[in-house]
C-alpha atoms as a PDB file:
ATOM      1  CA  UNK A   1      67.463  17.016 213.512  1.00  0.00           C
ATOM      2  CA  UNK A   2      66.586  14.389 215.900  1.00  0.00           C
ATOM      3  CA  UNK A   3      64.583  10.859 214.631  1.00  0.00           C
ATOM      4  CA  UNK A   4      61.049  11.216 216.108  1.00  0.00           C
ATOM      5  CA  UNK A   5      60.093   8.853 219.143  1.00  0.00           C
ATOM      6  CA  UNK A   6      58.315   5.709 218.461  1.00  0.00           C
ATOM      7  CA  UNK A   7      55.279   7.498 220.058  1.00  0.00           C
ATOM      8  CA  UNK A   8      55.492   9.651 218.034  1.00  0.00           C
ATOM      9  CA  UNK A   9      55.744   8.141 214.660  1.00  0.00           C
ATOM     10  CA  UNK A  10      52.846   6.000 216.030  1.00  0.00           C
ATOM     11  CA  UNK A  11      50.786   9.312 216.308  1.00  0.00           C
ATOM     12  CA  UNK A  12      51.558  10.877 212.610  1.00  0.00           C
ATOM     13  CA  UNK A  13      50.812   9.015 209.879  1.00  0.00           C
ATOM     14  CA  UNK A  14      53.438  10.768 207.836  1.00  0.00           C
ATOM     15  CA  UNK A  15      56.265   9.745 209.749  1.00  0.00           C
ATOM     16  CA  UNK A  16      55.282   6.682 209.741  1.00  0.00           C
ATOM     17  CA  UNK A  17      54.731   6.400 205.999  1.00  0.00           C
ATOM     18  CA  UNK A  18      58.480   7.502 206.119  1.00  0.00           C
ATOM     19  CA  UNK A  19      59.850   5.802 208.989  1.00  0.00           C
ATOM     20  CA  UNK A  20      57.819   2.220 209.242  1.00  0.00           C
ATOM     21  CA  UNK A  21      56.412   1.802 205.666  1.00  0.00           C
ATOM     22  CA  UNK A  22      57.364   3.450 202.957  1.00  0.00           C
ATOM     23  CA  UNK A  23      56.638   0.825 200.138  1.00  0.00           C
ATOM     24  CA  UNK A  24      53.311   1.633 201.295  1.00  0.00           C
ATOM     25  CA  UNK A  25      52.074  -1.628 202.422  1.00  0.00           C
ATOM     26  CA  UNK A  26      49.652   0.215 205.094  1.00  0.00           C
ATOM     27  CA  UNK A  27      46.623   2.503 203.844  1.00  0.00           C
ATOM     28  CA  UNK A  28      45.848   5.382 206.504  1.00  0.00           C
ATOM     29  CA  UNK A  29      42.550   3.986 207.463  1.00  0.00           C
ATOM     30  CA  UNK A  30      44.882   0.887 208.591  1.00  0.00           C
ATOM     31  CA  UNK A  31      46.605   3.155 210.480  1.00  0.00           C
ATOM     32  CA  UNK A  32      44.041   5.042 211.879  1.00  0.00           C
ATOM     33  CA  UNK A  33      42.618   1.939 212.860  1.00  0.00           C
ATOM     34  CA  UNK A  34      45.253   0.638 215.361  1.00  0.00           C
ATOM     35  CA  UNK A  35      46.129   1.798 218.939  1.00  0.00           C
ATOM     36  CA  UNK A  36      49.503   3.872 219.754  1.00  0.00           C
ATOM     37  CA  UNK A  37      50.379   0.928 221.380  1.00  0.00           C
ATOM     38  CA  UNK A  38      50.315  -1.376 218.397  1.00  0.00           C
ATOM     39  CA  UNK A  39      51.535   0.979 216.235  1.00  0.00           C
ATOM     40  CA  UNK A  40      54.262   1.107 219.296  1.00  0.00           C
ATOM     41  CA  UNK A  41      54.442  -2.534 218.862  1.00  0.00           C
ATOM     42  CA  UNK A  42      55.136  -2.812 215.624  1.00  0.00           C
ATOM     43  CA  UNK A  43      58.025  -0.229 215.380  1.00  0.00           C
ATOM     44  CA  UNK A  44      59.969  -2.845 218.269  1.00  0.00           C
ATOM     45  CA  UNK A  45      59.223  -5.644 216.284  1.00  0.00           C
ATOM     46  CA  UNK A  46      61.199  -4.383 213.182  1.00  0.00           C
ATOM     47  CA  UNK A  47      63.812  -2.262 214.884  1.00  0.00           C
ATOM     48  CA  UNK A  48      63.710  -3.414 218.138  1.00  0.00           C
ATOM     49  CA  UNK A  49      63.899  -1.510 221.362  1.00  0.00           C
ATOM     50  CA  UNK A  50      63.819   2.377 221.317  1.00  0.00           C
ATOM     51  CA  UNK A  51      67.110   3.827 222.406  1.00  0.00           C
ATOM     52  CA  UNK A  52      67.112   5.509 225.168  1.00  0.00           C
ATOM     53  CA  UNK A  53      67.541   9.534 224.591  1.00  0.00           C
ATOM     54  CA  UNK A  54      70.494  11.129 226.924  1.00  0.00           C
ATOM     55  CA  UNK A  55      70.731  14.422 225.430  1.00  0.00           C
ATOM     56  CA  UNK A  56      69.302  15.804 229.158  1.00  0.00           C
ATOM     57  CA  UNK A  57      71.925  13.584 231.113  1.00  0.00           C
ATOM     58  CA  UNK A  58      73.975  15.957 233.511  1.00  0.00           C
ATOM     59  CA  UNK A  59      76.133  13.584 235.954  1.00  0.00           C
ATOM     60  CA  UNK A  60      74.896  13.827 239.815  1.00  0.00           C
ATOM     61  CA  UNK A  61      71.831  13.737 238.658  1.00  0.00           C
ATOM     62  CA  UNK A  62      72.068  17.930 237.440  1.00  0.00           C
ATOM     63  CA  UNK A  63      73.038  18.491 241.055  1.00  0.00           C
ATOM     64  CA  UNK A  64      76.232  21.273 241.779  1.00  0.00           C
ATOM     65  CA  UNK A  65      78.424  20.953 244.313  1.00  0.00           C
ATOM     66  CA  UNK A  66      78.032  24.481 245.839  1.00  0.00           C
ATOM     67  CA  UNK A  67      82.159  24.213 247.402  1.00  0.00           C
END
């Protein structure tokens, strides 16, 4: 299984009680009390940048030479 997107650990407090915090320093309300974007924030603070996902790559951009 694939780790969720920062987005989307920002959006479900469950994975972030898993992924970002789980001694539990955050109560939900705290949670539900900042934006996706700080929640965002916060995730690139303590594990920096999101990787990027290439499991869609195809080289030439998914194009097929047709010769």
């Amino acid at each position: 299984m694939e780790a969720p997107t920062y987005a989307e650990i920002a959006s479900n407090w469950s994975l972030w009680a898993d992924y970002v915090d789980p001694s539990a320093s955050m109560t939900e309300a705290e949670f539900d009390s900042m934006s996706i974007e700080e929640k965002i924030a916060t995730q690139v603070s303590i594990f920096g940048p999101e990787p990027e996902v290439e499991d869609d790559y195809e080289p030439n951009g998914g194009h097929h030479d047709s010769h």
